[in-house]
PDB file of N, CA and C in Angstrom:
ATOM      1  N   UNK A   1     -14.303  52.816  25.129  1.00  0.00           N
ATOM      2  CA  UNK A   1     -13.027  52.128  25.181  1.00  0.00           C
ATOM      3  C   UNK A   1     -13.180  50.921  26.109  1.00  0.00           C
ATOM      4  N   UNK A   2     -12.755  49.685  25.496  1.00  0.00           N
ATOM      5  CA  UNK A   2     -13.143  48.578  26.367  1.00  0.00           C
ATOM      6  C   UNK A   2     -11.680  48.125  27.365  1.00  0.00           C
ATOM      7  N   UNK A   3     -11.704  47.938  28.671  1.00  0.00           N
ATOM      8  CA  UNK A   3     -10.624  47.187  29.030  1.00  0.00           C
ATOM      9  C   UNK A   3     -10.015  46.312  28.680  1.00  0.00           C
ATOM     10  N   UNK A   4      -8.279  46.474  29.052  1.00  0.00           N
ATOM     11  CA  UNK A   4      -7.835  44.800  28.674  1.00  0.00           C
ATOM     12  C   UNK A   4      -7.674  43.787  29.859  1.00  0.00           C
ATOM     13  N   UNK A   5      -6.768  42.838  29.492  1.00  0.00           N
ATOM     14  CA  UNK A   5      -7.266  41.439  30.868  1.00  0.00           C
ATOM     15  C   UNK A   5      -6.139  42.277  31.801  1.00  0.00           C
ATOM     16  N   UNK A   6      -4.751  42.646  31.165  1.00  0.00           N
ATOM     17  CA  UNK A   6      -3.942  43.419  32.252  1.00  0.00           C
ATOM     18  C   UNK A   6      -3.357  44.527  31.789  1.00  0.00           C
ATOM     19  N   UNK A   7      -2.634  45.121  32.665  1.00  0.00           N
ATOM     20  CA  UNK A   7      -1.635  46.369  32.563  1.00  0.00           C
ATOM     21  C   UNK A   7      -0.233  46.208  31.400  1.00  0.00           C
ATOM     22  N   UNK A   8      -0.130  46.708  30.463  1.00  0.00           N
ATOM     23  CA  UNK A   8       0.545  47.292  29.894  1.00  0.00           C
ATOM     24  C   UNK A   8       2.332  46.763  30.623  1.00  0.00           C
ATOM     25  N   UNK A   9       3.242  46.289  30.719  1.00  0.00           N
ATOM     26  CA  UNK A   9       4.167  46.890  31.815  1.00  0.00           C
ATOM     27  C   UNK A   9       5.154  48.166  30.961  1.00  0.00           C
ATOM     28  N   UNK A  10       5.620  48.077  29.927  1.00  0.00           N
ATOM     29  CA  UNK A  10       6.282  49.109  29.345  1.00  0.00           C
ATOM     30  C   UNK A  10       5.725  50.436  29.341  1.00  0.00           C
ATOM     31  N   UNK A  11       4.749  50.328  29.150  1.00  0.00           N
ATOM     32  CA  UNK A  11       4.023  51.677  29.499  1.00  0.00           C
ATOM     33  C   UNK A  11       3.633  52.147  30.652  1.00  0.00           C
ATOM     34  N   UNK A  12       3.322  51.625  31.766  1.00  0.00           N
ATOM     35  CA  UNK A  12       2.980  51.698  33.306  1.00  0.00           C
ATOM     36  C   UNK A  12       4.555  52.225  33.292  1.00  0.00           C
ATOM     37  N   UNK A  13       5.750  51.338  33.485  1.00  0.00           N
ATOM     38  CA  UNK A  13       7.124  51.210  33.893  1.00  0.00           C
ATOM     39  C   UNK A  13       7.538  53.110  33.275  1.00  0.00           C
ATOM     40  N   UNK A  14       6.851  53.369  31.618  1.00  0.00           N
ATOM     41  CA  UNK A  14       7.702  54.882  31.212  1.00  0.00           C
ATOM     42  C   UNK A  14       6.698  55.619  31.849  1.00  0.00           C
ATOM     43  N   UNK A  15       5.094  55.465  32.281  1.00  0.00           N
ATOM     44  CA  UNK A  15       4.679  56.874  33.448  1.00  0.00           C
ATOM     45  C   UNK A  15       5.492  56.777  34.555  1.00  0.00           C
ATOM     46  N   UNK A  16       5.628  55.489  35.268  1.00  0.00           N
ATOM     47  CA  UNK A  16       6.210  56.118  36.626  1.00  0.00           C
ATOM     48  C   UNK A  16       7.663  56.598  36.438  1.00  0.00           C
ATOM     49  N   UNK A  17       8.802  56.313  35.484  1.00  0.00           N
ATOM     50  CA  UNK A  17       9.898  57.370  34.943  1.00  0.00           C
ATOM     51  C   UNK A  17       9.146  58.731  34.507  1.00  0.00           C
ATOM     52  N   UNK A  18       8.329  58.716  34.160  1.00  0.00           N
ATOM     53  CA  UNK A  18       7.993  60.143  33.665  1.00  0.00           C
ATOM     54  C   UNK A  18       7.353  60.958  35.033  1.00  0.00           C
ATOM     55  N   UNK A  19       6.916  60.586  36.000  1.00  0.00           N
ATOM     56  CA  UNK A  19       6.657  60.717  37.223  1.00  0.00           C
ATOM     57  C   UNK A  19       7.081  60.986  38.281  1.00  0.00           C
ATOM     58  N   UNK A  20       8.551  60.842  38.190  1.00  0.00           N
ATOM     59  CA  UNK A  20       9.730  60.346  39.506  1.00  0.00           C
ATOM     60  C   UNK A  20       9.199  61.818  39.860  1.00  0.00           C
ATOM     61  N   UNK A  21       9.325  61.592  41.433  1.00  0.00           N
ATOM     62  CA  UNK A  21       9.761  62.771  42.414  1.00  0.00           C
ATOM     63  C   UNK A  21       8.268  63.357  42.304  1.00  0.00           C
ATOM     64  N   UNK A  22       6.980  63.056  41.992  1.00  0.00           N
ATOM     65  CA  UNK A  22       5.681  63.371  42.379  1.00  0.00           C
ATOM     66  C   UNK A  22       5.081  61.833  42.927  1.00  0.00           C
ATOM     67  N   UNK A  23       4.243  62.749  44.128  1.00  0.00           N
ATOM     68  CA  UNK A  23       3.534  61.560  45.096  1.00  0.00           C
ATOM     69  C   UNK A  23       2.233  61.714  44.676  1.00  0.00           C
ATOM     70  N   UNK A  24       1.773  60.364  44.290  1.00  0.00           N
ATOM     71  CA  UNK A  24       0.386  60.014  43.913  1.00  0.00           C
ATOM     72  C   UNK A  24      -0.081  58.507  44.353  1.00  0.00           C
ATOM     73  N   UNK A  25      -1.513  58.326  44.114  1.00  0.00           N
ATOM     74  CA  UNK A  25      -1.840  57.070  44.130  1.00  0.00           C
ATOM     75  C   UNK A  25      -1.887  56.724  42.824  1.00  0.00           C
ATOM     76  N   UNK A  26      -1.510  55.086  42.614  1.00  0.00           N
ATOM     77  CA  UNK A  26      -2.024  54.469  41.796  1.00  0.00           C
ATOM     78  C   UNK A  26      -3.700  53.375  41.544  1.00  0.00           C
ATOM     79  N   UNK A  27      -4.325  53.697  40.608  1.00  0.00           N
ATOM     80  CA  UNK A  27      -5.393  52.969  40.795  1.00  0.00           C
ATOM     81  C   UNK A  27      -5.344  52.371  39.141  1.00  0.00           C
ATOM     82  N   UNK A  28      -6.209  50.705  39.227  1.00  0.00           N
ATOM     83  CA  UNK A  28      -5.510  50.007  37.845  1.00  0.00           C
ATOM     84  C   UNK A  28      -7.093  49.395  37.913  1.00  0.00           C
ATOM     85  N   UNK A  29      -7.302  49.611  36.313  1.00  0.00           N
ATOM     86  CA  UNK A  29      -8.460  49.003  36.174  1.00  0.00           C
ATOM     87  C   UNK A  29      -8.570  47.947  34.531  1.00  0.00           C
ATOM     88  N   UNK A  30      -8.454  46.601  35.041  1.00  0.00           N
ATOM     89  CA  UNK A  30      -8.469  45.323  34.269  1.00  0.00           C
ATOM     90  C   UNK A  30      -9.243  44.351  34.603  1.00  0.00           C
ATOM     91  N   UNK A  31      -9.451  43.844  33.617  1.00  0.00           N
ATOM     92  CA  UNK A  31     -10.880  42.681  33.457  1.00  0.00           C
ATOM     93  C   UNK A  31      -9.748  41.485  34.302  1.00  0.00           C
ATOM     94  N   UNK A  32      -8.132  41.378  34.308  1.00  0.00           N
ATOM     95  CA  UNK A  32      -7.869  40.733  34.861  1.00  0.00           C
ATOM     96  C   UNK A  32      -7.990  40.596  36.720  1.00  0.00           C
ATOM     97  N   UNK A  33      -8.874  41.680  37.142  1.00  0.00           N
ATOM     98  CA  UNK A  33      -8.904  42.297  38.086  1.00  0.00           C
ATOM     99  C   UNK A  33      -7.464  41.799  39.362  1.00  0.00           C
ATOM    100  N   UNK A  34      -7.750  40.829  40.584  1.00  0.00           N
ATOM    101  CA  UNK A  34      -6.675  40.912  41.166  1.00  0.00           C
ATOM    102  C   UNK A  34      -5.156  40.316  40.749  1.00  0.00           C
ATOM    103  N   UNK A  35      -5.296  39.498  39.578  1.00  0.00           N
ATOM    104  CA  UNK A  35      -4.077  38.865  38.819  1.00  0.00           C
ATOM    105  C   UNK A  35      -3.413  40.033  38.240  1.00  0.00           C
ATOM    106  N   UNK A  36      -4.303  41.004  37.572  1.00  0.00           N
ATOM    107  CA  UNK A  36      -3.199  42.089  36.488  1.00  0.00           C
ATOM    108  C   UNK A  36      -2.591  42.984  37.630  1.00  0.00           C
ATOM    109  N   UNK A  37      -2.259  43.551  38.806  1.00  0.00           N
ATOM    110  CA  UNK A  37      -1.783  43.981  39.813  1.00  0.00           C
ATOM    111  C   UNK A  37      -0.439  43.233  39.932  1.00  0.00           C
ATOM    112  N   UNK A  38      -0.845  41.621  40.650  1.00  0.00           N
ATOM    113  CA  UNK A  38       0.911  40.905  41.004  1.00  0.00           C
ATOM    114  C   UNK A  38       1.358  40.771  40.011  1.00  0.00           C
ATOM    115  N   UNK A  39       0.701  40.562  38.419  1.00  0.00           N
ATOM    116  CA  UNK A  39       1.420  40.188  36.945  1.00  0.00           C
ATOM    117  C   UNK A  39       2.574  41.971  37.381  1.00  0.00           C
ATOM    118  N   UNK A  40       2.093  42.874  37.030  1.00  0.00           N
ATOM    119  CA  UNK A  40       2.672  44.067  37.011  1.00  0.00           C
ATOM    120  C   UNK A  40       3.486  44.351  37.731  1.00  0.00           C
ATOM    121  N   UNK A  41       3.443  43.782  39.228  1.00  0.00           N
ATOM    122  CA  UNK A  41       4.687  44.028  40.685  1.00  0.00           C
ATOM    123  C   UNK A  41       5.765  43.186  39.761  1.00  0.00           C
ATOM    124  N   UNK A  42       5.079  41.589  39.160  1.00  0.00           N
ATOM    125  CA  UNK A  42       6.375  41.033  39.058  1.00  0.00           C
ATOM    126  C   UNK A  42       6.915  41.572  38.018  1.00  0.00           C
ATOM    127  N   UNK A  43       6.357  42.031  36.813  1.00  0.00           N
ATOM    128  CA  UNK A  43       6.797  42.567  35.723  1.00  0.00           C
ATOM    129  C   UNK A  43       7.790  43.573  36.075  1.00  0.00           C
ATOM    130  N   UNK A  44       7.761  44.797  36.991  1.00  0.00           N
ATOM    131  CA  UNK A  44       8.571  45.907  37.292  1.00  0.00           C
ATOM    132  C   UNK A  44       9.984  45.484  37.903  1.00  0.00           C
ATOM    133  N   UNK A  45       9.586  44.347  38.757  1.00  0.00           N
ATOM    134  CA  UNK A  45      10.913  43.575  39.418  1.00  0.00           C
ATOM    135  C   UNK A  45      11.541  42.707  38.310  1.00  0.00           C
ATOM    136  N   UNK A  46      11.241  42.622  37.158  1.00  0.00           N
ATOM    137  CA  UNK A  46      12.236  41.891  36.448  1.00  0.00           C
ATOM    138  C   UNK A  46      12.588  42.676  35.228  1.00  0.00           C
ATOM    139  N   UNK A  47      11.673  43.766  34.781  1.00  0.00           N
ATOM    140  CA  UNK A  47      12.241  44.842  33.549  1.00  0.00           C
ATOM    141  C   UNK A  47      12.575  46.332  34.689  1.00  0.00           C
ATOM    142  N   UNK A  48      12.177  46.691  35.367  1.00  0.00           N
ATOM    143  CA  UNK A  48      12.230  47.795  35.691  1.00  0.00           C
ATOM    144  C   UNK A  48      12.713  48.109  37.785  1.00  0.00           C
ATOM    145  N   UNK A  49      13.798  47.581  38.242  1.00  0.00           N
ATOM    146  CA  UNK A  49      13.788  47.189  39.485  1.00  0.00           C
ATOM    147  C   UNK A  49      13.659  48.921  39.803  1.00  0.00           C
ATOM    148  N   UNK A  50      14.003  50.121  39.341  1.00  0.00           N
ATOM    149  CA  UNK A  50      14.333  51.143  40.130  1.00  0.00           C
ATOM    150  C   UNK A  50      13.071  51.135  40.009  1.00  0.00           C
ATOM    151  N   UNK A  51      11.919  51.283  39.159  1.00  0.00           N
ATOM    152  CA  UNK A  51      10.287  51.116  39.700  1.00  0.00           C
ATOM    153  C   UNK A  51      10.336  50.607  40.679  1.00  0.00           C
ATOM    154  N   UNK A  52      10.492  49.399  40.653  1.00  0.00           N
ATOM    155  CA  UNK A  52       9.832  48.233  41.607  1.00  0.00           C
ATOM    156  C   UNK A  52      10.039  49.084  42.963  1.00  0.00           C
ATOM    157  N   UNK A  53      11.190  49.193  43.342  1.00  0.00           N
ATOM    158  CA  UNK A  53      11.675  50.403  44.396  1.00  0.00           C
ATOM    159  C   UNK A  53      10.914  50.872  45.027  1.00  0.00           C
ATOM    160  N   UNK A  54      10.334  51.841  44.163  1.00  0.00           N
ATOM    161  CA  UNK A  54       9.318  52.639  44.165  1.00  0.00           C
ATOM    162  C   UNK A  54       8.174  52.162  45.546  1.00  0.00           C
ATOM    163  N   UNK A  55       7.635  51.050  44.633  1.00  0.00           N
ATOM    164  CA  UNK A  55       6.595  50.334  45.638  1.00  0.00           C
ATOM    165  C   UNK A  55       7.751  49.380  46.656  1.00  0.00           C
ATOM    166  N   UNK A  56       8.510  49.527  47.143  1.00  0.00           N
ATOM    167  CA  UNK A  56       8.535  48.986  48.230  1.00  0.00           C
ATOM    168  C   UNK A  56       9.274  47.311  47.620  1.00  0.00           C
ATOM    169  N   UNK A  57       9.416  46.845  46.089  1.00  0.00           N
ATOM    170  CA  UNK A  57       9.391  46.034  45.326  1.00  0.00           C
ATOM    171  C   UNK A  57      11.090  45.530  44.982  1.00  0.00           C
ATOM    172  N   UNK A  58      11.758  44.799  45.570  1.00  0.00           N
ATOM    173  CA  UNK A  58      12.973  43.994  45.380  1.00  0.00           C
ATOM    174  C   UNK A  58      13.232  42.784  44.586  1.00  0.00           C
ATOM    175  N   UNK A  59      14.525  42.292  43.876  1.00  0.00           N
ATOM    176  CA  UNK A  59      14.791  41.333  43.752  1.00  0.00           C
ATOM    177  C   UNK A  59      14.426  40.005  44.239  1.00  0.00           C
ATOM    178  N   UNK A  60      14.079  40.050  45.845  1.00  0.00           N
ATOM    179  CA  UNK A  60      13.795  38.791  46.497  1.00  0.00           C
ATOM    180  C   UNK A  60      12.365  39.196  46.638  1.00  0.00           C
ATOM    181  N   UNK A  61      12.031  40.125  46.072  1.00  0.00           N
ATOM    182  CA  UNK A  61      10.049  39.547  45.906  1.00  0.00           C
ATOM    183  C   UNK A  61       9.830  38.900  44.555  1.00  0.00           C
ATOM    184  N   UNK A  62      10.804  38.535  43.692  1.00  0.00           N
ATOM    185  CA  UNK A  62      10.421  37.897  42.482  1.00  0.00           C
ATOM    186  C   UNK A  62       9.389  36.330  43.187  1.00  0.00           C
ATOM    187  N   UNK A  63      10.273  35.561  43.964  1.00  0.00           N
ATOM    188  CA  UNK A  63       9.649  34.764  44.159  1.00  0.00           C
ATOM    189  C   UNK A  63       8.265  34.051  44.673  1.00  0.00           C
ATOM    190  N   UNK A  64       8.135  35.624  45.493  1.00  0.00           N
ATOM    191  CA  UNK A  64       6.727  35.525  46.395  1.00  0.00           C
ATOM    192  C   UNK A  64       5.294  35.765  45.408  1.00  0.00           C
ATOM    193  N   UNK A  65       6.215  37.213  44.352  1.00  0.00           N
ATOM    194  CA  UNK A  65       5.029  37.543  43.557  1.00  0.00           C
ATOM    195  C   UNK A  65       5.015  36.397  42.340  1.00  0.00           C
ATOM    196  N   UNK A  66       6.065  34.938  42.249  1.00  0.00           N
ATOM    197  CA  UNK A  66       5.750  34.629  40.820  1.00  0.00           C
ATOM    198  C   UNK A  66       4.438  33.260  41.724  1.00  0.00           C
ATOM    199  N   UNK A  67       4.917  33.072  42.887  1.00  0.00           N
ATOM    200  CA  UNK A  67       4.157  31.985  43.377  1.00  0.00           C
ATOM    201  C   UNK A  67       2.649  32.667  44.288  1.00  0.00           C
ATOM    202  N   UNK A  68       2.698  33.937  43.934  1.00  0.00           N
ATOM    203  CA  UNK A  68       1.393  34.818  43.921  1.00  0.00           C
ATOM    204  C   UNK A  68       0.180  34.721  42.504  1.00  0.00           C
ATOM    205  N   UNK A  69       1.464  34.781  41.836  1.00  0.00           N
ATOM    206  CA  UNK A  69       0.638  34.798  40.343  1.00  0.00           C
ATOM    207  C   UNK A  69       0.419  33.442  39.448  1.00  0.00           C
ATOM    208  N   UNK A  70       1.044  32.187  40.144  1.00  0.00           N
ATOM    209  CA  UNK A  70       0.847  31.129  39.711  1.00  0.00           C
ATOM    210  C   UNK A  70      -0.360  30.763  40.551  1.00  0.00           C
ATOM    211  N   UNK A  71      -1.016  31.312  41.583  1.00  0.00           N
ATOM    212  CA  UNK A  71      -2.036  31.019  42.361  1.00  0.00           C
ATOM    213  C   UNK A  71      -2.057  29.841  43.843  1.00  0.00           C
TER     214      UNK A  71
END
C-alpha cells in the first residue's frame, strides 16, 4: 500500500468521533510529511471544531495554522 501526499480530513475527523473519551497518541504518516499535519489542524478547525478541541485547536488558530501552511 503506497502513501498519499496527506491525511484524509473526513476520515481522520469520523475516527476521532468514533474515539471520544479514549486517550491515545496520534501518529500520521504522508509523503506530505510536515505540511499534511498543519493541512489537517487547519482542516479540523474549519469542518470539525469539537475535534479541533480535542488537540488544544480553536477558531483563532485558523489564522496561525493557514499562514503555517502557506509557508
Amino acid at each position: 500500500m503506497s502513501h498519499a501526499d496527506f491525511c484524509h480530513p473526513f476520515e481522520f475527523i469520523g475516527f476521532m468521533g468514533a474515539t471520544e473519551g479514549l486517550e491515545f497518541d496520534v501518529m500520521l504518516e504522508a509523503k506530505a510529511k510536515d505540511l499534511a499535519p498543519i493541512r489537517l489542524r487547519l482542516d479540523m478547525v474549519r469542518y470539525a471544531p469539537e475535534v479541533a478541541r480535542r488537540f488544544g485547536l480553536g477558531a483563532s488558530s485558523e489564522d496561525v495554522l493557514g499562514a503555517e501552511e502557506a509557508g
